[in-house]
C-alpha atoms as a PDB file:
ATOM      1  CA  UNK A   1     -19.613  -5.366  23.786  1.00  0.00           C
ATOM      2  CA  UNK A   2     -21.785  -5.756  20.756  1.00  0.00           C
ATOM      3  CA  UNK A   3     -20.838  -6.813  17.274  1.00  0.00           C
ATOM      4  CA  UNK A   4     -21.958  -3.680  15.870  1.00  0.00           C
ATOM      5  CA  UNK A   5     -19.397  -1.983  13.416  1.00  0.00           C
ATOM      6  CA  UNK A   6     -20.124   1.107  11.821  1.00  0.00           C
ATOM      7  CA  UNK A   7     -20.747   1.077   8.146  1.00  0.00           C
ATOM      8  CA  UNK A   8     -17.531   1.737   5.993  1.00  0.00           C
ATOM      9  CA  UNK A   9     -18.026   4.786   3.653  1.00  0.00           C
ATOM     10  CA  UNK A  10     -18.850   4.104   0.154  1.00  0.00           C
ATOM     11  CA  UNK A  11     -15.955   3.717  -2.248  1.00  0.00           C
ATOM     12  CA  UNK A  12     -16.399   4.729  -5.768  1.00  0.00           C
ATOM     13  CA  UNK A  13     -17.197   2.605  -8.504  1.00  0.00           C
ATOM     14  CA  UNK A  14     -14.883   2.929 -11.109  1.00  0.00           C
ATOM     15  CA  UNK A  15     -11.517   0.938 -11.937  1.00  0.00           C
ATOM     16  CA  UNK A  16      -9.299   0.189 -14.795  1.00  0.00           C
ATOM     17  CA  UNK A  17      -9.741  -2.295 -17.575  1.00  0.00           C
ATOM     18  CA  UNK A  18      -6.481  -3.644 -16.184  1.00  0.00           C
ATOM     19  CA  UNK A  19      -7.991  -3.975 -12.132  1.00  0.00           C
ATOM     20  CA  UNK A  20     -11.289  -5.415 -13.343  1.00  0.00           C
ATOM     21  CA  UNK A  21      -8.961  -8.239 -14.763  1.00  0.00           C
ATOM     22  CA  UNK A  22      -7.133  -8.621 -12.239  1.00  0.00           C
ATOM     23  CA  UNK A  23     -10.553  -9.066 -10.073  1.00  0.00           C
ATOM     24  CA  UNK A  24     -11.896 -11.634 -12.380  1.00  0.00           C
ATOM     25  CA  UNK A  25      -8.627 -13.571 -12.105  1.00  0.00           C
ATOM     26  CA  UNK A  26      -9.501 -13.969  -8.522  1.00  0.00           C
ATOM     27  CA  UNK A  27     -12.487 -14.702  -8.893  1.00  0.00           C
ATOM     28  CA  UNK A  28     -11.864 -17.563 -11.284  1.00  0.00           C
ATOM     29  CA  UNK A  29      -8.532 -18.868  -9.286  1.00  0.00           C
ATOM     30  CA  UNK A  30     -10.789 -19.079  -5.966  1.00  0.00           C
ATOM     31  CA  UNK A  31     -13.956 -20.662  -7.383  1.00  0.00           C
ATOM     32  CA  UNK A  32     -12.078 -23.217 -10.408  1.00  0.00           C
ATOM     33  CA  UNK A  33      -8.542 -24.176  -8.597  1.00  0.00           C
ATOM     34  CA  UNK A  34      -8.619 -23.102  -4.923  1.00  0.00           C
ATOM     35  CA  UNK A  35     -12.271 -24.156  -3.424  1.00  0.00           C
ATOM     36  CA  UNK A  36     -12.123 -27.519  -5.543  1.00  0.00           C
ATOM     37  CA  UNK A  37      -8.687 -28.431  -3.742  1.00  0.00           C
ATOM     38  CA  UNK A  38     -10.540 -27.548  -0.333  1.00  0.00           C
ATOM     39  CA  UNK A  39     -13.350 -28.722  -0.923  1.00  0.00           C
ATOM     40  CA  UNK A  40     -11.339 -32.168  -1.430  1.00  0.00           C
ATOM     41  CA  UNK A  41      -9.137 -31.617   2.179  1.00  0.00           C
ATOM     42  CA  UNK A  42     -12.232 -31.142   3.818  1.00  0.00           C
ATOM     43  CA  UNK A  43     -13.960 -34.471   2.259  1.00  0.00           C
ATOM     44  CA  UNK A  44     -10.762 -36.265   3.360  1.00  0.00           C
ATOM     45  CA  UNK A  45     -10.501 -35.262   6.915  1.00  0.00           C
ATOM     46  CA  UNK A  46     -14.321 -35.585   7.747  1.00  0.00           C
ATOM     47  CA  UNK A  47     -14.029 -39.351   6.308  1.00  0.00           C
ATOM     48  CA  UNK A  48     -11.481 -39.875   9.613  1.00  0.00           C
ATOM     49  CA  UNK A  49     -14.625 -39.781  12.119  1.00  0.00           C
ATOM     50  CA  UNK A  50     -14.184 -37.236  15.227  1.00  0.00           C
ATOM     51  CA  UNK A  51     -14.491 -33.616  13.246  1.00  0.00           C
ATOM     52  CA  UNK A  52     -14.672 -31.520  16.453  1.00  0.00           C
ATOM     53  CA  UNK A  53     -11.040 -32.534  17.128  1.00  0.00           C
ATOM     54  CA  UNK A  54      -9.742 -32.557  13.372  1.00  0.00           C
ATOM     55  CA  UNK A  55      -7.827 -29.736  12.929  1.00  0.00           C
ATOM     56  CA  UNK A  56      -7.953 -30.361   8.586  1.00  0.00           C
ATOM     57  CA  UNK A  57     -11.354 -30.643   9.242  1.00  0.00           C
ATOM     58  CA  UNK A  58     -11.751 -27.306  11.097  1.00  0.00           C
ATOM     59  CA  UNK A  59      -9.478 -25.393   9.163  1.00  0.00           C
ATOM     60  CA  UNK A  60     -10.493 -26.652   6.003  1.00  0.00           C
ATOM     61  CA  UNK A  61     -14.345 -25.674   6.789  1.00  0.00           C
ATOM     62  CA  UNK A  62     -13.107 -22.297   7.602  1.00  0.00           C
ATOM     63  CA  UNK A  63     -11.322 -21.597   4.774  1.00  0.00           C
ATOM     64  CA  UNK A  64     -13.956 -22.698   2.805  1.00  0.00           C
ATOM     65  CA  UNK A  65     -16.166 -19.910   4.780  1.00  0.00           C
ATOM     66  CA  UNK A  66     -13.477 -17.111   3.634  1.00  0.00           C
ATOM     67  CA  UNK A  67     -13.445 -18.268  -0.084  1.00  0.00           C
ATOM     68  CA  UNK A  68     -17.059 -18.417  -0.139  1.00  0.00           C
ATOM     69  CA  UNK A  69     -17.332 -14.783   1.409  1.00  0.00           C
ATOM     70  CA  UNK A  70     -14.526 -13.462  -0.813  1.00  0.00           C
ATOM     71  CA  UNK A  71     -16.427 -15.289  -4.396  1.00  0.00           C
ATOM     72  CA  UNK A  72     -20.047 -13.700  -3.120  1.00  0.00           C
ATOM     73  CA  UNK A  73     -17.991 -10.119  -2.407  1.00  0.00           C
ATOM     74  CA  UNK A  74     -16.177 -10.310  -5.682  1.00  0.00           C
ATOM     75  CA  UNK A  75     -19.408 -11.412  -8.158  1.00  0.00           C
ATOM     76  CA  UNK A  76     -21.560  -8.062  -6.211  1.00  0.00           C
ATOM     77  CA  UNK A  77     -18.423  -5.878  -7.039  1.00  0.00           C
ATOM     78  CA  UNK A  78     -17.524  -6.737  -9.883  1.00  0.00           C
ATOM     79  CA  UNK A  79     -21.373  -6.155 -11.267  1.00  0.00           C
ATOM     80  CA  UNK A  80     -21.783  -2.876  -9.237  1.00  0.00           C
ATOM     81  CA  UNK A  81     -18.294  -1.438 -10.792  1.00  0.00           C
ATOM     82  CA  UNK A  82     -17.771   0.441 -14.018  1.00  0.00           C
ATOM     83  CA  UNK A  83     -15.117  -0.324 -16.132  1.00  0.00           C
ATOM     84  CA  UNK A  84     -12.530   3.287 -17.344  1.00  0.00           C
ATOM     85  CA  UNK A  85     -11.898   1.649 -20.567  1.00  0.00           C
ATOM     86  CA  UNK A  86     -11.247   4.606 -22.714  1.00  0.00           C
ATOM     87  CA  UNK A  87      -8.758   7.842 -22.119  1.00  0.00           C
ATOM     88  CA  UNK A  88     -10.726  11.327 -21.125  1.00  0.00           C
ATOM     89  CA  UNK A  89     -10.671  14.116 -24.077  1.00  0.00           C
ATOM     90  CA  UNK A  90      -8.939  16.471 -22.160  1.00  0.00           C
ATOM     91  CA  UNK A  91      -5.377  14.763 -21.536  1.00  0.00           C
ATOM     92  CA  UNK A  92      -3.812  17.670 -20.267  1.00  0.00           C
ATOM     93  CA  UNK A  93      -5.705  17.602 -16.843  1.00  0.00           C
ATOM     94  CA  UNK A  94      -5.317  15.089 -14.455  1.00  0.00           C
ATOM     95  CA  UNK A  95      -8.291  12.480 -14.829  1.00  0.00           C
ATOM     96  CA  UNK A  96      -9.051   8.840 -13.646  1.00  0.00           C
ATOM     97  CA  UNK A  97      -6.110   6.244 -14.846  1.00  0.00           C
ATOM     98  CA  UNK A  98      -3.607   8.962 -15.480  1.00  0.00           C
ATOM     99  CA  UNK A  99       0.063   8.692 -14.150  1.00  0.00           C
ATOM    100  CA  UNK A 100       0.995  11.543 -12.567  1.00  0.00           C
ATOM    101  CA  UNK A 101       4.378  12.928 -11.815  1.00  0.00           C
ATOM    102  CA  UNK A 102       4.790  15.447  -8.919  1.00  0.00           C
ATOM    103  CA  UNK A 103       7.301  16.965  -7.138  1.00  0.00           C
ATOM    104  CA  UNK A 104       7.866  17.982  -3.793  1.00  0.00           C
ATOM    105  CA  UNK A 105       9.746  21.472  -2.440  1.00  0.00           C
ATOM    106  CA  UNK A 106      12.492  19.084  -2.200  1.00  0.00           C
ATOM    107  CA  UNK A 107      12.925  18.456  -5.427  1.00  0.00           C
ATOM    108  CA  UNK A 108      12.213  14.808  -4.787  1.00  0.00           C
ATOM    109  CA  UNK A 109       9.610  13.617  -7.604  1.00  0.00           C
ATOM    110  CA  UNK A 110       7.330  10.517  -6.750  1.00  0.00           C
ATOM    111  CA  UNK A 111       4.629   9.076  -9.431  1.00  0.00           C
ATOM    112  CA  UNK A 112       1.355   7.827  -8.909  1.00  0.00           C
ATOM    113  CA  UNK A 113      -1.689   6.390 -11.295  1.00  0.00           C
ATOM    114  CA  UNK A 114      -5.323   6.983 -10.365  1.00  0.00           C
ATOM    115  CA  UNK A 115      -7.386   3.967 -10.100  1.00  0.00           C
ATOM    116  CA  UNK A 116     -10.270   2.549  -8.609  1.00  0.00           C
ATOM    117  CA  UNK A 117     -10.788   1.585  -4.345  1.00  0.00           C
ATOM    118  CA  UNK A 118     -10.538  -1.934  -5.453  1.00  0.00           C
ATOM    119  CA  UNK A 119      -6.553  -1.895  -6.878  1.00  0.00           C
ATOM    120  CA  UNK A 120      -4.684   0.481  -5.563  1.00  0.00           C
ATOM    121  CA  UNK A 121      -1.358  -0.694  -4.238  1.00  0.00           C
ATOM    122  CA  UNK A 122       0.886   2.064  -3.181  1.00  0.00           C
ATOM    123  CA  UNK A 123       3.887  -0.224  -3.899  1.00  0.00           C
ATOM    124  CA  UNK A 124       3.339  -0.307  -7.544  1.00  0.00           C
ATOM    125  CA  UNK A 125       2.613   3.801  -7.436  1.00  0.00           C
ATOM    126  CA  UNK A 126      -1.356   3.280  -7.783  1.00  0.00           C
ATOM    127  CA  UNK A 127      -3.493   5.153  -5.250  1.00  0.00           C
ATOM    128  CA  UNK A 128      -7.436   5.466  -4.817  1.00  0.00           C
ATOM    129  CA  UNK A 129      -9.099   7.899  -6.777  1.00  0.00           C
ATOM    130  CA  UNK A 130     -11.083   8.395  -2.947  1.00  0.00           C
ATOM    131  CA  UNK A 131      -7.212   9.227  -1.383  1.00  0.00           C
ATOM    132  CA  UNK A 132      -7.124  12.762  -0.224  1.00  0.00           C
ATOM    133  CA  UNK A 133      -3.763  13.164  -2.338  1.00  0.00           C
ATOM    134  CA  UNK A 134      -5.851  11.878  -5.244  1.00  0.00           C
ATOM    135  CA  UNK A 135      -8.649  13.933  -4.877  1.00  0.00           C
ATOM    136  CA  UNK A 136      -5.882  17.229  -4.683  1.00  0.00           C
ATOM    137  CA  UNK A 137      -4.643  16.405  -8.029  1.00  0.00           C
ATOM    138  CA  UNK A 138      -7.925  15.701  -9.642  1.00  0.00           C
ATOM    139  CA  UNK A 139      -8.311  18.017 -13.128  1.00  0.00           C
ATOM    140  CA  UNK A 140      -5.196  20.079 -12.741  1.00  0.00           C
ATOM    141  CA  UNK A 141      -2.997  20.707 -14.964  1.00  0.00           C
ATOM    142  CA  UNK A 142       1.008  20.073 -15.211  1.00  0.00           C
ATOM    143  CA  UNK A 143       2.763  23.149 -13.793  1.00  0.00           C
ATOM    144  CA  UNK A 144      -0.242  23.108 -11.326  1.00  0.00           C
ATOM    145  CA  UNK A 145       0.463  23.242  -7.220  1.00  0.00           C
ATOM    146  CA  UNK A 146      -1.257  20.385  -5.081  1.00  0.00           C
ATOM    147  CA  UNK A 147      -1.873  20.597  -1.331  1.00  0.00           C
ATOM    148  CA  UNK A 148      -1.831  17.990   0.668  1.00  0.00           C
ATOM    149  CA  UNK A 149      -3.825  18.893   3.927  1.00  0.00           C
ATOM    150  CA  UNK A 150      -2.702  16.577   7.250  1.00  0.00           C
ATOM    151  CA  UNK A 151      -2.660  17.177  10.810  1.00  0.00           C
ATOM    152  CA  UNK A 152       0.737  17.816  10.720  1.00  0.00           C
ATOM    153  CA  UNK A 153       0.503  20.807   8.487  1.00  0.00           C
ATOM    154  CA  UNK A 154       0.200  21.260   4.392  1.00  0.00           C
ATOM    155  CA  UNK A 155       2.340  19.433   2.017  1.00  0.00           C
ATOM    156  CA  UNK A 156       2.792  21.200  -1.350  1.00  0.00           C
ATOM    157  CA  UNK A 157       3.386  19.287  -4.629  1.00  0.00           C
ATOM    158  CA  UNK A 158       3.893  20.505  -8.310  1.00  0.00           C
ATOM    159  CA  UNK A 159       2.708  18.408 -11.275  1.00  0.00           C
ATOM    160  CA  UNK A 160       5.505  17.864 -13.425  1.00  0.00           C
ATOM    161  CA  UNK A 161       4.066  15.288 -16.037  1.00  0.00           C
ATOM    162  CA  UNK A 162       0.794  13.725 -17.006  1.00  0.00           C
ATOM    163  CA  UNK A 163       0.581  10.420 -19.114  1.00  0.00           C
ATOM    164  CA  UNK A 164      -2.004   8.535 -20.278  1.00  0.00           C
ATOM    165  CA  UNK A 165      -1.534   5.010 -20.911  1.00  0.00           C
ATOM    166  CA  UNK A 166      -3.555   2.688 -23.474  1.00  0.00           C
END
């Protein structure tokens, strides 16, 4: 069996001033505090001799590998991605970085903000503007119905609020 891996789709390139932050932080923790203290672990163990049976040595060579990858990944991302800085015109339609409030036939209300591929955490109520729930919701209006197609039949939500956040 080959290496070969199909190619993931491409993810949009927008996020929030807040997620392009939060990338940069990375990006600055990895390459200014992490990768320094590695780079010192690494210098450490291969001054003990026999590096094909140092396990600091391996591991520390490997992680060094992952932080590299993760620094070159972040610096191309971060200059391919445009920054949502300002709120749309129209803030009575669902647009990227809103919060949106919806509720289900239930009754049971959930709320999510539209961001970027790059920060969405479903934990904190953020999904990806590429999300198929996302996409359903995109420049409707409160009061509006959203479906939700899935192979185990339609889901129906109703926008009940939409805020924009500075």
């Amino acid at each position: 069996m080959g290496r070969w891996r199909a190619p993931r789709p491409k993810s949009s390139a927008y996020i929030t001033a807040e997620g392009a932050e939060a990338l940069r932080a990375e990006l600055r923790y990895l390459w200014k505090e992490e990768r320094p203290k590695v780079t010192d672990v690494v210098h450490e163990a291969a001054k003990n001799g026999d590096r094909s049976e140092n396990g600091d040595y391996i591991y520390g060579k490997k992680r060094l590998r992952e932080i590299d990858s993760r620094v070159r990944f972040l610096t191309k991302r971060l200059e391919a991605l445009t920054i949502v800085d300002r709120l749309p015109d129209d803030q009575t339609r669902v647009f990227f970085g809103a919060w949106v409030t919806l509720e289900d036939d239930d009754g049971v209300e959930s709320r999510y903000r539209i961001v970027g591929p790059d920060e969405f955490n479903v934990g904190e109520g953020k999904i990806s503007m590429d999300s198929p729930l996302a996409r359903a919701m995109l420049k409707k209006q409160v009061d509006d119905e959203v479906v939700l197609k899935s192979e185990q039949g339609d889901k129906v939500f109703y926008i009940t609020g939409i805020e924009y956040i500075a």
